[in-house]
Protein backbone atom coordinates (compact mmCIF):
# COMPACT_ATOMS: atom_id res chain seq x y z
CA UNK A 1 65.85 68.32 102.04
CA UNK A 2 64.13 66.49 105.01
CA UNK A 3 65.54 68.47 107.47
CA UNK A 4 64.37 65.79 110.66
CA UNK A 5 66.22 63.03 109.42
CA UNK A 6 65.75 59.95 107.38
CA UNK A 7 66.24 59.26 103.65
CA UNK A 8 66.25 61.65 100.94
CA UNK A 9 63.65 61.31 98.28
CA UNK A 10 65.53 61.18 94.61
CA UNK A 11 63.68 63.40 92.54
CA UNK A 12 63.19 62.28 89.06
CA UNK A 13 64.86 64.17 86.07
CA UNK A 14 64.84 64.04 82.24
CA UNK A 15 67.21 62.25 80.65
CA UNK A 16 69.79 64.72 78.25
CA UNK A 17 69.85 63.56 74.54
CA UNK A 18 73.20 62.31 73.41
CA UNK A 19 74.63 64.90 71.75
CA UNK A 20 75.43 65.06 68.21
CA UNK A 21 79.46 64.71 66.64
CA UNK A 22 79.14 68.44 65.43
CA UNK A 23 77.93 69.68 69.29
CA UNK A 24 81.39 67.70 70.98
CA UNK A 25 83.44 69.13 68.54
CA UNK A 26 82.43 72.47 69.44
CA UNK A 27 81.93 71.43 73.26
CA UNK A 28 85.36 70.67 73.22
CA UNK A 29 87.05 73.40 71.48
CA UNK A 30 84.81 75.80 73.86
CA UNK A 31 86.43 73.64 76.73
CA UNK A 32 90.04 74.20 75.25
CA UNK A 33 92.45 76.15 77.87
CA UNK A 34 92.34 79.71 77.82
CA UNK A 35 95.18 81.98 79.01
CA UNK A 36 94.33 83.78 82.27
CA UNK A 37 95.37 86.76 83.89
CA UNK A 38 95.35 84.42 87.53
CA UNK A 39 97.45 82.23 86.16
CA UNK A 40 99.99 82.19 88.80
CA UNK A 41 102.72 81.39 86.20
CA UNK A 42 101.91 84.55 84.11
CA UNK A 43 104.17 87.42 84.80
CA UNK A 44 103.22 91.37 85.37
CA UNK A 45 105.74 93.61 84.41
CA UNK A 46 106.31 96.56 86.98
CA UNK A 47 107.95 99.35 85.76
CA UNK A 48 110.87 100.86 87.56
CA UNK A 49 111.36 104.72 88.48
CA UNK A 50 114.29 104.36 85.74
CA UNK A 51 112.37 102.88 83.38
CA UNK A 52 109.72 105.44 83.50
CA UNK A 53 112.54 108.19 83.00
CA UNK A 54 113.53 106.77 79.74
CA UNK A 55 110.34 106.66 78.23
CA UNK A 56 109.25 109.51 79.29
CA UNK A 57 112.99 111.08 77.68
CA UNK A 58 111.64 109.24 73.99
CA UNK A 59 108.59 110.68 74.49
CA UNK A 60 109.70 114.23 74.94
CA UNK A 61 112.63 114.32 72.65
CA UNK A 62 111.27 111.65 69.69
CA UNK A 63 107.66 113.35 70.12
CA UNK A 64 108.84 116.75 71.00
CA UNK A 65 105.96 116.67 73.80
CA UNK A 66 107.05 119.17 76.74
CA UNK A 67 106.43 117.50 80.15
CA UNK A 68 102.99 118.73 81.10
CA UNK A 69 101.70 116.28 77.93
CA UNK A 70 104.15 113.47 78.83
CA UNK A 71 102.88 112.97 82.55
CA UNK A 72 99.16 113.29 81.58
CA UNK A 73 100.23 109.95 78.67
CA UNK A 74 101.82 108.83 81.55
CA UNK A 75 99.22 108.75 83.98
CA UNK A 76 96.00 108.10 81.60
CA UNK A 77 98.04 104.60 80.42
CA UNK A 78 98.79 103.73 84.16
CA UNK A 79 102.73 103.70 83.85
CA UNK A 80 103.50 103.77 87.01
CA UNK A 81 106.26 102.32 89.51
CA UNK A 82 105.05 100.25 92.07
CA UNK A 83 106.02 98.29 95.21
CA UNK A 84 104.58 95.42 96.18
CA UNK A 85 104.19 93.62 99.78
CA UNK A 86 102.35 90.16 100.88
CA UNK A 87 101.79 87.94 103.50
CA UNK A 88 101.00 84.46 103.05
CA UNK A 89 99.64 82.25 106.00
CA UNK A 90 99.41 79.18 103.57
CA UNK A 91 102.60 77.78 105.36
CA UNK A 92 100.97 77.68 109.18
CA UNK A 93 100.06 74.40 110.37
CA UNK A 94 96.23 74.44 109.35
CA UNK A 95 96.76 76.96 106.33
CA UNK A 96 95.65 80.29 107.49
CA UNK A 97 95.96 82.40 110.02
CA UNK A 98 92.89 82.95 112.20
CA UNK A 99 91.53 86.47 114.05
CA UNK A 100 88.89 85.64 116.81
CA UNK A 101 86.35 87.71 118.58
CA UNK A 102 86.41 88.94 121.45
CA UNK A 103 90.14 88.07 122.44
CA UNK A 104 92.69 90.72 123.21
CA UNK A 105 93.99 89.95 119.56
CA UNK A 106 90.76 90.82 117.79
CA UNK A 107 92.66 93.35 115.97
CA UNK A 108 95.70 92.09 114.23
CA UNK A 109 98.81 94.21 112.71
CA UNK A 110 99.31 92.07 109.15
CA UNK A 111 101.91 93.68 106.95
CA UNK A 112 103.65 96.99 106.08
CA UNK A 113 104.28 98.21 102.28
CA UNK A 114 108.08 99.74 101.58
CA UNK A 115 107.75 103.46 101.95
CA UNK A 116 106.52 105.01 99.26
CA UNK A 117 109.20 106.28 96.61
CA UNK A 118 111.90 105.66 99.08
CA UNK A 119 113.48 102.32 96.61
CA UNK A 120 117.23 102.78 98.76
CA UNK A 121 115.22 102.18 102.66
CA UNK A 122 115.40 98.64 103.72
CA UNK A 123 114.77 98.16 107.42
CA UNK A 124 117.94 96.59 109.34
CA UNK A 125 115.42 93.94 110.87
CA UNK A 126 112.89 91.78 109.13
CA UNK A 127 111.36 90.68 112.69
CA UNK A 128 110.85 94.35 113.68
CA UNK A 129 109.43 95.28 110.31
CA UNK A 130 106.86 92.84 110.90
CA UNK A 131 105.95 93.90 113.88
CA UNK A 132 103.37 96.52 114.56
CA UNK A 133 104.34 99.52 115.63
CA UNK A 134 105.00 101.43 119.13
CA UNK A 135 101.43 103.22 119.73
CA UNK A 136 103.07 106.80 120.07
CA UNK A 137 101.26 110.39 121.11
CA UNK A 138 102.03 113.31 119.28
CA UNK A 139 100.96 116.74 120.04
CA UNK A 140 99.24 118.32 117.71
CA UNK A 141 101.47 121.68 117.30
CA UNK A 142 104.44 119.42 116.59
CA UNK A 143 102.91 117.72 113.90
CA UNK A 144 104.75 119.25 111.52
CA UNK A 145 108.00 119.85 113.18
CA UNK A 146 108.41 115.79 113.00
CA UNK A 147 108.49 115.05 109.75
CA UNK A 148 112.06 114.80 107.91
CA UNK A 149 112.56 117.14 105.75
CA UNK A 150 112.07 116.46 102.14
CA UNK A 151 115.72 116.08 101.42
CA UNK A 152 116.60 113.55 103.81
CA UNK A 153 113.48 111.47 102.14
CA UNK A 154 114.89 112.25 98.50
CA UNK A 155 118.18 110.87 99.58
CA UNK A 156 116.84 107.18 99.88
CA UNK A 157 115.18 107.52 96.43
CA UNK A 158 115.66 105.99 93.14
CA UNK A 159 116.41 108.47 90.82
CA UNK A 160 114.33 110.34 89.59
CA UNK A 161 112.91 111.32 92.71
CA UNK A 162 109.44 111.76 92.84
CA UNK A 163 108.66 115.15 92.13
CA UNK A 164 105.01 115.41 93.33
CA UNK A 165 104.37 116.63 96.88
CA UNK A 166 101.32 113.38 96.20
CA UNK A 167 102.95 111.19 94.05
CA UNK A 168 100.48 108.19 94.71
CA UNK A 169 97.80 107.27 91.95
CA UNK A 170 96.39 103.75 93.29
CA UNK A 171 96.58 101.10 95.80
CA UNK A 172 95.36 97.64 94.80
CA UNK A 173 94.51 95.15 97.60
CA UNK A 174 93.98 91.54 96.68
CA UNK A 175 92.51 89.74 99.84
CA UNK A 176 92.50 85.38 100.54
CA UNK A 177 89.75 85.31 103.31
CA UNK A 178 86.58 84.16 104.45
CA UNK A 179 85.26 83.89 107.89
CA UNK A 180 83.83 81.36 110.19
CA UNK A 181 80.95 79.77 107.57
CA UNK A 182 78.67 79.97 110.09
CA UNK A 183 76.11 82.00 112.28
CA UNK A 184 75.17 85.67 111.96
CA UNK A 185 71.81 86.87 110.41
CA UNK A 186 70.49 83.96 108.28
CA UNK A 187 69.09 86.34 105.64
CA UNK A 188 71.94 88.03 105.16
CA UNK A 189 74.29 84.96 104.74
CA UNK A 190 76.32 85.12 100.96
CA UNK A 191 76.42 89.05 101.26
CA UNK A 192 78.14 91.37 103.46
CA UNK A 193 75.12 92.95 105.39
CA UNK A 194 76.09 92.12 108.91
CA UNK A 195 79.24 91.18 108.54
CA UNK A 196 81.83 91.46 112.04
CA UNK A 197 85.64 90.37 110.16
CA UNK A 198 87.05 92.34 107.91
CA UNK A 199 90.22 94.84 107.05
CA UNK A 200 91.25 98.36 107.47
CA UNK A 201 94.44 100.39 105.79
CA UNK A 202 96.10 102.26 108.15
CA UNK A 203 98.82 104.79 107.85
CA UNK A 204 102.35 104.94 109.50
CA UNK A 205 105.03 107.79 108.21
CA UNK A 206 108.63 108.59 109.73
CA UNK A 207 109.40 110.86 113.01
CA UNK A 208 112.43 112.35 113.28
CA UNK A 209 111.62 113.37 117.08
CA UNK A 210 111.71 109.46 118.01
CA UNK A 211 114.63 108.68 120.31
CA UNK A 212 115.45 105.06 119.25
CA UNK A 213 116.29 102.92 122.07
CA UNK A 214 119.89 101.75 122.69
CA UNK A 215 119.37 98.38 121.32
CA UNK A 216 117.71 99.83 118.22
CA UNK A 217 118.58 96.65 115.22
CA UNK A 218 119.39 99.68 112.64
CA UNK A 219 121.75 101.27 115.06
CA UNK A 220 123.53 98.33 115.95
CA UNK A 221 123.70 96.95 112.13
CA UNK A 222 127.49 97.68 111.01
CA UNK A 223 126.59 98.97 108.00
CA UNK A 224 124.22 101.54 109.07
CA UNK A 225 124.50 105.13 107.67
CA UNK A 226 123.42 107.82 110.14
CA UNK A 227 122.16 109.37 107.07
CA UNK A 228 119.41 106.70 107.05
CA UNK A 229 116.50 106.54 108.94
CA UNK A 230 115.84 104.12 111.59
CA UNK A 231 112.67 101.85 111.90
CA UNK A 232 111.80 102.56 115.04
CA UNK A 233 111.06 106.00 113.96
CA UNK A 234 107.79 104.80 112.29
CA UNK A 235 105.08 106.83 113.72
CA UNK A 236 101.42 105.17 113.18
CA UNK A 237 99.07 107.86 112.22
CA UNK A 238 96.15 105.49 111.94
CA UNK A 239 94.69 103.26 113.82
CA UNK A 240 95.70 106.59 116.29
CA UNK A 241 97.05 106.34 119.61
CA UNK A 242 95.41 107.48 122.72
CA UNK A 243 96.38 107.28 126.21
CA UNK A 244 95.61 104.34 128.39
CA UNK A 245 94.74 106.09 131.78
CA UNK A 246 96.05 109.50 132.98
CA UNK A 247 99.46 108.18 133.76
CA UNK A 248 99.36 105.28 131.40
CA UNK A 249 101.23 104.13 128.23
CA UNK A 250 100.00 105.10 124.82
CA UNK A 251 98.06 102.36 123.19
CA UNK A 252 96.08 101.90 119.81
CA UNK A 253 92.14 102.76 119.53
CA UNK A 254 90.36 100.40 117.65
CA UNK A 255 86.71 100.94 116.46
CA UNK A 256 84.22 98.47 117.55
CA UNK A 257 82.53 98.56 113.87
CA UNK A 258 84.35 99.20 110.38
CA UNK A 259 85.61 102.67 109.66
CA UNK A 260 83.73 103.98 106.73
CA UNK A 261 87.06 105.63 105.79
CA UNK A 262 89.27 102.83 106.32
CA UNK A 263 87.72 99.81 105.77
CA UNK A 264 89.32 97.37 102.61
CA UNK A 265 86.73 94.56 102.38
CA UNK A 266 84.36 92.56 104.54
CA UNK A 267 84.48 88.85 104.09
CA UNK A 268 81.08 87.64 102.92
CA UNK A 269 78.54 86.39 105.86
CA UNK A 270 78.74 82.82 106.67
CA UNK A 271 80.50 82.00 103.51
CA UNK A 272 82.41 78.59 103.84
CA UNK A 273 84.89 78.71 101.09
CA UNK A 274 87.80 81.17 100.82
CA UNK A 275 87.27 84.38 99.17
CA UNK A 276 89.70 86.27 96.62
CA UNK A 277 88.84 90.22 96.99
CA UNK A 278 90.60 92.32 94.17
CA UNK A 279 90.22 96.27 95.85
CA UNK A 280 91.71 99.22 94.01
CA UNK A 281 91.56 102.61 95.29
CA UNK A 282 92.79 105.41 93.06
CA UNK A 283 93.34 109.29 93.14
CA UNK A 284 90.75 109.92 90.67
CA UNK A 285 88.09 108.03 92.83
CA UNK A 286 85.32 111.08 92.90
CA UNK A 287 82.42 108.82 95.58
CA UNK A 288 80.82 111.08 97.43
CA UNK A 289 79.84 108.83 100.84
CA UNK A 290 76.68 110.32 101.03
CA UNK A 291 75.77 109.15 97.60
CA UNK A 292 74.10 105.92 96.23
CA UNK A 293 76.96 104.89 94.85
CA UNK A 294 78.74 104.69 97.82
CA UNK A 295 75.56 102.41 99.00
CA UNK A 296 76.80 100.50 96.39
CA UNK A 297 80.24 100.49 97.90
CA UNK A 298 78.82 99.03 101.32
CA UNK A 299 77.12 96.38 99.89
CA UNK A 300 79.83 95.32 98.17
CA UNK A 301 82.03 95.00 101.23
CA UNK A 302 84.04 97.86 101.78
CA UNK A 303 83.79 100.89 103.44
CA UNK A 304 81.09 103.54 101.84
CA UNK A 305 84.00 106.25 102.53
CA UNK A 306 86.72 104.62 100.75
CA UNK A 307 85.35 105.81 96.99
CA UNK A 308 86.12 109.27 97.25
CA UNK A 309 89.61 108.95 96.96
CA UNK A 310 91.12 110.51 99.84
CA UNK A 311 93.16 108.14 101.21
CA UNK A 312 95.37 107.90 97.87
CA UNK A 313 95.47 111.66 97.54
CA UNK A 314 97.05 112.80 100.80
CA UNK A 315 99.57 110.11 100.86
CA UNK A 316 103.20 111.68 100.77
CA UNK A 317 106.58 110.25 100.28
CA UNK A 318 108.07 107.78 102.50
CA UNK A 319 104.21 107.07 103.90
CA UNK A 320 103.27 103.64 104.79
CA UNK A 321 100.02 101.56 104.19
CA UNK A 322 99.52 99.06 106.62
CA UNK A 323 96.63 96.23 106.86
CA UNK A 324 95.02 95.15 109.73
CA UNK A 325 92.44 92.31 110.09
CA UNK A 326 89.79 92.16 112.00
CA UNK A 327 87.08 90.43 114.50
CA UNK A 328 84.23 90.87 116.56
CA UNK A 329 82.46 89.22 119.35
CA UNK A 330 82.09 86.02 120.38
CA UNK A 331 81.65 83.07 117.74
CA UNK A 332 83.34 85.57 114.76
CA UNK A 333 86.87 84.89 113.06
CA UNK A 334 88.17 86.14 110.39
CA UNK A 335 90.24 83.37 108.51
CA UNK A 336 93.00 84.63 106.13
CA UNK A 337 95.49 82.64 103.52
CA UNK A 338 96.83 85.61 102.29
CA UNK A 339 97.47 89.54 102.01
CA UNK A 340 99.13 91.29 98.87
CA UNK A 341 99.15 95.42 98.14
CA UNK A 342 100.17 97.02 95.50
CA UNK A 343 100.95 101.13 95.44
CA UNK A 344 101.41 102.91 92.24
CA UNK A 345 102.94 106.38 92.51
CA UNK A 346 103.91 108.74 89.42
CA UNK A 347 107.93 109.46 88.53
């Protein structure tokens, strides 16, 4: 390309030979449509925490399996239930939803999955549910005094209840992005090296030492049941809370780079079209970040801690993923049409 101006030179090429009846035939039975698991007609089939009790009855009564044998079938065939949340910017007046740099909204709250195992929760208000939460201290020592007891989580279950102290066996993350097609470090553009937009999990889980305020939605919902819990009790564990100044309000810490340990996916440097990134995470992830394979990880987009398969172990039920997006200095954005996770937890 003449990169000060003026016309562009054609360059010759050879001309193709016409090709022969027996090479369109086959051109166009290679070009024939092909089902495809994107298809966005195509449906998945979830399994429910019911459905997964009866077949895992047939399989212990028909195939006189005890339990122990049933659950590792179970798990090694990936029959799982699952919840699924999205978020889908595709409706906004340009089509996404943009993240800038260097703007007090660099770091953006995007959605919230249903707590994990707990099928009977529904918040009382969608607009609060969408919100991020209340950044909220919490001393140490009383960590463990604030979680609800096991029971009161069990109640708002499907039966059967999840029996597993960590039920969870993967999250899948499928990611619409890209960011602003331009600028950054020119050798690094079409890769992730140097990349400043991306997304982090978080983690949220229920407090039963939260006061809710009088005008609490759940409270105020007539059909309420004080056996419930209410939303505003959602505590975020991470991004964590610190305190502002010595007298100040609580408010989130955000990194100023990607947390090995957190980190989703990078969108790809300088890349102008949008970007689908399929993420799974699973228990039996075995990365150690130290490792090449974790190198591996990192160039790849996501965070080199994320492998080891941490983050899916210690989950617990009625936890909460969350997503945030991200953006960083001046110039960046991160440009996303839509969000969509997936957790997978064993009946």
């Amino acid at each position: 390309m003449n990169r000060r101006g003026g016309r562009l030179i054609p360059m010759p090429f050879p001309r193709a030979p016409r090709p022969t009846r027996e090479q369109r035939e086959g051109q166009q039975q290679s070009q024939a449509p092909e089902a495809s698991t994107s298809n966005p007609d195509s449906v998945v089939y979830e399994p429910s925490p019911k459905d997964i009790s009866d077949v895992k009855l047939i399989l212990e009564k028909v195939g006189n399996l005890p339990p122990e044998v049933v659950d590792i079938i179970l798990d090694n065939a990936e029959y799982w239930a699952c919840t699924i949340a999205s978020v889908d910017y595709r409706n906004l007046p340009n089509g996404y939803l943009v993240i800038r740099g260097s703007r007090p909204d660099e770091d953006q709250f995007l959605l919230r999955t249903e707590p994990i195992g707990l099928s009977n929760w529904s918040p009382a208000s969608a607009d609060l549910w969408r919100r991020e939460s209340t950044p909220r201290l919490l001393d140490p020592e009383a960590a463990a005094e604030s979680e609800y007891p096991r029971a009161t989580l069990e109640a708002l279950a499907d039966d059967p209840v999840p029996s597993l102290e960590h039920p969870v066996r993967k999250i899948v993350f499928d990611i619409v992005s890209r960011d602003q097609g331009w600028g950054g470090e020119r050798g690094s553009h079409g890769t992730y090296n140097h990349s400043f937009t991306w997304f982090d999990a978080g983690l949220e889980r229920f407090d039963q030492t939260i006061k809710c305020p009088d005008d609490c939605p759940d409270r105020q919902n007539p059909n309420y049941d004080e056996r419930s819990i209410p939303t505003c009790a959602i505590r975020p564990l991470w991004p964590v809370s610190v305190r502002s100044g010595p007298d100040g309000p609580p408010r989130y810490h955000h990194d100023l780079h990607a947390s090995p340990e957190h980190c989703i996916q990078h969108n790809k440097l300088a890349a102008r079209p949008f970007q689908h990134h399929h993420v799974e995470w699973k228990a039996t992830d075995d990365i150690d970040p130290h490792s090449a394979a974790a190198e591996e990880l990192e160039n790849a987009g996501r965070g080199r801690a994320t492998g080891n398969g941490e983050f899916v172990r210690n989950l617990k039920l009625g936890d909460i993923i969350t997503v945030w997006g991200r953006a960083r200095f001046g110039g960046w954005t991160n440009n996303i049409e839509r969000v969509e996770v997936k957790v997978y937890w064993a009946v």
